[in-house]
N, C-alpha and C. Protein backbone atom coordinates (compact mmCIF):
# COMPACT_ATOMS: atom_id res chain seq x y z
N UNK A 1 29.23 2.79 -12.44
CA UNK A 1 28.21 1.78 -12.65
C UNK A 1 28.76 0.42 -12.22
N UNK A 2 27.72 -0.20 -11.47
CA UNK A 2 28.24 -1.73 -10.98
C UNK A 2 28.80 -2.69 -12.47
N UNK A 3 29.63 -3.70 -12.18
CA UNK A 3 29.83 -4.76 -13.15
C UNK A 3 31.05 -4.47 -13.92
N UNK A 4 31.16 -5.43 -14.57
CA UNK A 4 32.74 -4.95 -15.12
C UNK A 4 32.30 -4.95 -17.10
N UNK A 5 32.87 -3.77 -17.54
CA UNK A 5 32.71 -3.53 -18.76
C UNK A 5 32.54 -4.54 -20.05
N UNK A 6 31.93 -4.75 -20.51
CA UNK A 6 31.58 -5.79 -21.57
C UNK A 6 31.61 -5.20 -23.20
N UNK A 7 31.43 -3.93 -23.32
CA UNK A 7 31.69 -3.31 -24.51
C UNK A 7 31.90 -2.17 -24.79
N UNK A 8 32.36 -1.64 -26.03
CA UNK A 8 32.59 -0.12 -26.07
C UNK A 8 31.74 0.52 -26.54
N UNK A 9 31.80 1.83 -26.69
CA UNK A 9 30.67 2.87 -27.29
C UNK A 9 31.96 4.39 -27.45
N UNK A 10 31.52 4.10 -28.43
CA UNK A 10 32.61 5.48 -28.91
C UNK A 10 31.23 6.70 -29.58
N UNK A 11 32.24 7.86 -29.12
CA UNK A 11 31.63 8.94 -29.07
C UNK A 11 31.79 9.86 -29.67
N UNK A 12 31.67 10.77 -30.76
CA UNK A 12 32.52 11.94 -30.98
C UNK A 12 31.86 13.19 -30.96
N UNK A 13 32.30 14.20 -29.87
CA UNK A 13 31.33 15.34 -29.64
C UNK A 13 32.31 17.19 -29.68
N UNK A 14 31.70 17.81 -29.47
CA UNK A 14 32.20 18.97 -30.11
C UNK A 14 33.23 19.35 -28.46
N UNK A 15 34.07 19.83 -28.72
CA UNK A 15 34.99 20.30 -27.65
C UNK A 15 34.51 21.01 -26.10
N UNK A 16 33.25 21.83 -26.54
CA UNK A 16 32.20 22.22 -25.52
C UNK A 16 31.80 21.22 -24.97
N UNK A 17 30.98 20.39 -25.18
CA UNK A 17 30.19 19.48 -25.15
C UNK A 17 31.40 18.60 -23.97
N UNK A 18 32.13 18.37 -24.38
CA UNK A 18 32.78 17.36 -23.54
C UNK A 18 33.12 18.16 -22.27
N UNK A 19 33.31 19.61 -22.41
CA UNK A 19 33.85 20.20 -21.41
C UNK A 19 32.77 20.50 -20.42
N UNK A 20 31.37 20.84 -20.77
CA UNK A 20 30.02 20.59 -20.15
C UNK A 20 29.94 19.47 -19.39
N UNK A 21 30.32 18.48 -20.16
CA UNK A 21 29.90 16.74 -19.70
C UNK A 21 31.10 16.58 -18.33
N UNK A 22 32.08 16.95 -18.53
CA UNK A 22 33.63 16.74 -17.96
C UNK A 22 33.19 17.68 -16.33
N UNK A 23 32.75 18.93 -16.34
CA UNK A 23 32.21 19.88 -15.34
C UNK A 23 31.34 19.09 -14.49
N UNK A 24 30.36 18.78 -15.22
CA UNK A 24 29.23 18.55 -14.56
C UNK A 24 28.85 16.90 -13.75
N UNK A 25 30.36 15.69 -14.46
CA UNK A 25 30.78 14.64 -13.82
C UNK A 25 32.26 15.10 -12.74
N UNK A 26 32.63 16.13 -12.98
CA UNK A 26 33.65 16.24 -11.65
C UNK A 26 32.06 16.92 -10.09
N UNK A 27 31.52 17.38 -10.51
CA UNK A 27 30.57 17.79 -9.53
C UNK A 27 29.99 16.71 -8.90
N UNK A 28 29.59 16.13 -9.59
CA UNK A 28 28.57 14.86 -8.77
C UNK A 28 29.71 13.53 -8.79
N UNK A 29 30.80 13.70 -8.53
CA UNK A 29 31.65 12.94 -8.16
C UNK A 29 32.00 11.70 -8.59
N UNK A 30 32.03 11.87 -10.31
CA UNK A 30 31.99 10.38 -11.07
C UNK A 30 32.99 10.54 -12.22
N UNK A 31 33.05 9.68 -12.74
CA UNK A 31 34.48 10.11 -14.11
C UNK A 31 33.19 10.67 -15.16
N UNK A 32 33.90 11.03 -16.40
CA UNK A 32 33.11 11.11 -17.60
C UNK A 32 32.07 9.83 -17.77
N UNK A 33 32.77 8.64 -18.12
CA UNK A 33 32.29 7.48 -18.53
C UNK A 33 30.98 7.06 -17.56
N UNK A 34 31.04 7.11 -16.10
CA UNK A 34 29.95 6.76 -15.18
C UNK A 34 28.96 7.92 -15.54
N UNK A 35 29.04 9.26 -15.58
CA UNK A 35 28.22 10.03 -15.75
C UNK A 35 27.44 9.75 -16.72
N UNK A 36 28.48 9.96 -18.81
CA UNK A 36 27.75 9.72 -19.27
C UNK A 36 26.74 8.42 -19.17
N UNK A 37 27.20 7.38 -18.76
CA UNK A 37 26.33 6.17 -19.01
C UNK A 37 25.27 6.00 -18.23
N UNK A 38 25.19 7.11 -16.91
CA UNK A 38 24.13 7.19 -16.07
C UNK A 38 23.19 8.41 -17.12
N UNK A 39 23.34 9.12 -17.49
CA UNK A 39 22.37 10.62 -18.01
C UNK A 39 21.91 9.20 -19.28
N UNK A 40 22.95 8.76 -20.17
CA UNK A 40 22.08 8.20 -21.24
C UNK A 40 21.25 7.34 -20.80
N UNK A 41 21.56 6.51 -20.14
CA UNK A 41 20.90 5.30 -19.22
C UNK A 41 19.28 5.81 -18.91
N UNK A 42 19.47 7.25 -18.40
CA UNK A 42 18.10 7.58 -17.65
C UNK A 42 16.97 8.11 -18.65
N UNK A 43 18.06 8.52 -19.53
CA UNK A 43 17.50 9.15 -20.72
C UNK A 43 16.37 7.72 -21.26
N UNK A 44 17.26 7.13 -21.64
CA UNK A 44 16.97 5.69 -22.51
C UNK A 44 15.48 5.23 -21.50
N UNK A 45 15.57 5.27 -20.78
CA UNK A 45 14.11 4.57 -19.18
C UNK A 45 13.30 5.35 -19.72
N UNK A 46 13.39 7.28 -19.88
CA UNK A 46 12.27 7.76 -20.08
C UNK A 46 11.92 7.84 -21.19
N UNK A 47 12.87 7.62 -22.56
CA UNK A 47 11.94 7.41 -23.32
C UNK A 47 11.18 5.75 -24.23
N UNK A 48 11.82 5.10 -23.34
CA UNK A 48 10.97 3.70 -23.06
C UNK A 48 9.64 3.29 -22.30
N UNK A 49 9.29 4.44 -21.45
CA UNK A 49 8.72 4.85 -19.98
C UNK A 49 7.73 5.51 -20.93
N UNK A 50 7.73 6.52 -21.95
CA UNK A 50 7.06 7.33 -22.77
C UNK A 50 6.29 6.51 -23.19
N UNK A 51 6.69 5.14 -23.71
CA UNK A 51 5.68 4.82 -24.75
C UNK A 51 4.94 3.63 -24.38
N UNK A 52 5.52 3.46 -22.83
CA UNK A 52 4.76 2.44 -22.17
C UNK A 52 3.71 2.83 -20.84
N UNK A 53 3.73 4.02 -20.54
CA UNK A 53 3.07 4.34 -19.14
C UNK A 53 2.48 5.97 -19.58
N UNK A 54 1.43 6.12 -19.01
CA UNK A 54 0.94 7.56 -19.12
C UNK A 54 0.31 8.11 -18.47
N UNK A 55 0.08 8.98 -18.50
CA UNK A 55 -0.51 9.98 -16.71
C UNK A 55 -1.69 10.43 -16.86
N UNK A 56 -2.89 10.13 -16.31
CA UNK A 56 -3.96 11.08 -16.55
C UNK A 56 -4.68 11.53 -14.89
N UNK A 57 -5.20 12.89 -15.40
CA UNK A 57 -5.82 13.38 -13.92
C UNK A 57 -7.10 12.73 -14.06
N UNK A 58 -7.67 13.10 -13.17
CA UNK A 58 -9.52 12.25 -12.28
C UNK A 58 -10.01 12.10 -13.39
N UNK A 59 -10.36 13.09 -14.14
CA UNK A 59 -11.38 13.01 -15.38
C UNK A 59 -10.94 12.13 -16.23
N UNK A 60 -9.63 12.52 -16.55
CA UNK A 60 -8.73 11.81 -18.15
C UNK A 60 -8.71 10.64 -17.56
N UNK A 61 -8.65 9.63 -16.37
CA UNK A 61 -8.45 8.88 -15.97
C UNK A 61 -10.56 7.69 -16.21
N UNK A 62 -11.49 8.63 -15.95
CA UNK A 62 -12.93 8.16 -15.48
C UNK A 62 -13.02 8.06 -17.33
N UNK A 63 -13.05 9.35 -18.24
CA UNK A 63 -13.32 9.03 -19.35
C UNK A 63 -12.48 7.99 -20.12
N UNK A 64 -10.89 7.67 -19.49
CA UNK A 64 -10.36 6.68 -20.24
C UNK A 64 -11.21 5.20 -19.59
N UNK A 65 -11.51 5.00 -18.65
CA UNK A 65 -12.25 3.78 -18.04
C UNK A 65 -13.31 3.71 -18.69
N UNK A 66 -14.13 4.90 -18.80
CA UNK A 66 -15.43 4.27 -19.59
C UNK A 66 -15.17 3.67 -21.03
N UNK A 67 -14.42 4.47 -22.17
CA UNK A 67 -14.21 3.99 -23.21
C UNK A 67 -13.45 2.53 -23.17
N UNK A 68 -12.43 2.18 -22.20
CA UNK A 68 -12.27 0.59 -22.18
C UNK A 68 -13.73 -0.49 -21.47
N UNK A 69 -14.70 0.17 -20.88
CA UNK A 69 -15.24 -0.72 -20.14
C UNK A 69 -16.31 -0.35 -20.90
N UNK A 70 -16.33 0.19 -22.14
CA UNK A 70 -17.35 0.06 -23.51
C UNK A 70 -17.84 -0.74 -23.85
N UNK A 71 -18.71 -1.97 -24.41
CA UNK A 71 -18.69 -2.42 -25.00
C UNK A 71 -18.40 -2.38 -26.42
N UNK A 72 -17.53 -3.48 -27.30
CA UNK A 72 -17.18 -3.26 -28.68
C UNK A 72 -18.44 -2.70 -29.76
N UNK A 73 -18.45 -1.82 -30.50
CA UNK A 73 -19.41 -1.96 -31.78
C UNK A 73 -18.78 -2.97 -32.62
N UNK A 74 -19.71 -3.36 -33.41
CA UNK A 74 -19.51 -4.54 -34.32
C UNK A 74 -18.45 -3.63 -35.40
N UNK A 75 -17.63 -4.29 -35.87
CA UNK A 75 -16.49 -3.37 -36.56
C UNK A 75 -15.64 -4.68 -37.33
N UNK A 76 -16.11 -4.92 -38.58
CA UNK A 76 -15.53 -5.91 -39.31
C UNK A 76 -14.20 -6.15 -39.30
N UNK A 77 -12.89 -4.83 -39.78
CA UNK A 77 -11.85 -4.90 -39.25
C UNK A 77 -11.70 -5.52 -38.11
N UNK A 78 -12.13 -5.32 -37.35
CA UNK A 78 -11.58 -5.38 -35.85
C UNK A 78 -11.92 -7.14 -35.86
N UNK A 79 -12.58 -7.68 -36.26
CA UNK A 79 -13.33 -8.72 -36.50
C UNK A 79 -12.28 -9.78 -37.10
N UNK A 80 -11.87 -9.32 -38.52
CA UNK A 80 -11.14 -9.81 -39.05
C UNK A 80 -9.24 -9.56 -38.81
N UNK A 81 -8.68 -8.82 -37.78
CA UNK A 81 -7.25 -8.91 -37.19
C UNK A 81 -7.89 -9.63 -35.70
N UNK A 82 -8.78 -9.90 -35.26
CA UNK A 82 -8.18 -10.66 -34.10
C UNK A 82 -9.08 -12.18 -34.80
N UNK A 83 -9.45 -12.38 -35.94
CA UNK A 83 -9.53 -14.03 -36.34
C UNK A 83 -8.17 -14.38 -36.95
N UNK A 84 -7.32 -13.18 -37.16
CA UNK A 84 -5.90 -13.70 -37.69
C UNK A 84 -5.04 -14.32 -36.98
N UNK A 85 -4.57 -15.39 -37.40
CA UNK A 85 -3.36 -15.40 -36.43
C UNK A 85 -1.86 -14.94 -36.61
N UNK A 86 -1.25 -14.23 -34.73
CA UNK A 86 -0.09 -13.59 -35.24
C UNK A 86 1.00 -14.64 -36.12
N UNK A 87 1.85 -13.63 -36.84
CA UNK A 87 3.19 -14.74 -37.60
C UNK A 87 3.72 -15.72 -36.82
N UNK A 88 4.18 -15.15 -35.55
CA UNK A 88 4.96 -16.32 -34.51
C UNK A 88 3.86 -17.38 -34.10
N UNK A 89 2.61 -17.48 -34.32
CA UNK A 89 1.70 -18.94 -34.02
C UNK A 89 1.91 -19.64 -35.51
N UNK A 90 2.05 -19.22 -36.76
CA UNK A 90 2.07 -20.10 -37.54
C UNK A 90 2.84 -21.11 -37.76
């Protein structure tokens, strides 16, 4: 990984486990440390990626458009959290 190290992360994993991890970074031509920090790294994107982006085909895509390009029903809740204001404006 580019840049020069700024902190540690300690690990403690079962004797397999390292020997899996150890195999499979001599293959793709990296130490332990670059490997792991690339697999967690990618890991970490997709499940950040999960809860920000989502996939829909033609349909799932036309029925999600209509329900945003809905107009609101009158819905008191809904009424009364957006007359609130958030904590960070007060």
């Amino acid at each position: 990984m580019p840049g020069a190290s700024t902190t540690t992360i300690n690990v403690r994993a079962p004797e397999e486990v390292r020997e899996l991890i150890d195999r499979a970074a001599a293959l793709s031509g990296k130490t332990r440390t670059d490997f792991m920090l690339e697999a967690s790294s990618e890991k970490a994107r997709q499940v950040l990626l999960d809860q920000t982006l989502f996939q829909l085909d033609e349909a799932q895509f036309q029925a999600f458009e209509a329900l945003m390009s809905a107009p609101l029903k009158d819905n008191e809740a809904v009424r009364r959290l957006l007359s609130t204001r958030a904590p960070w404006e007060q």
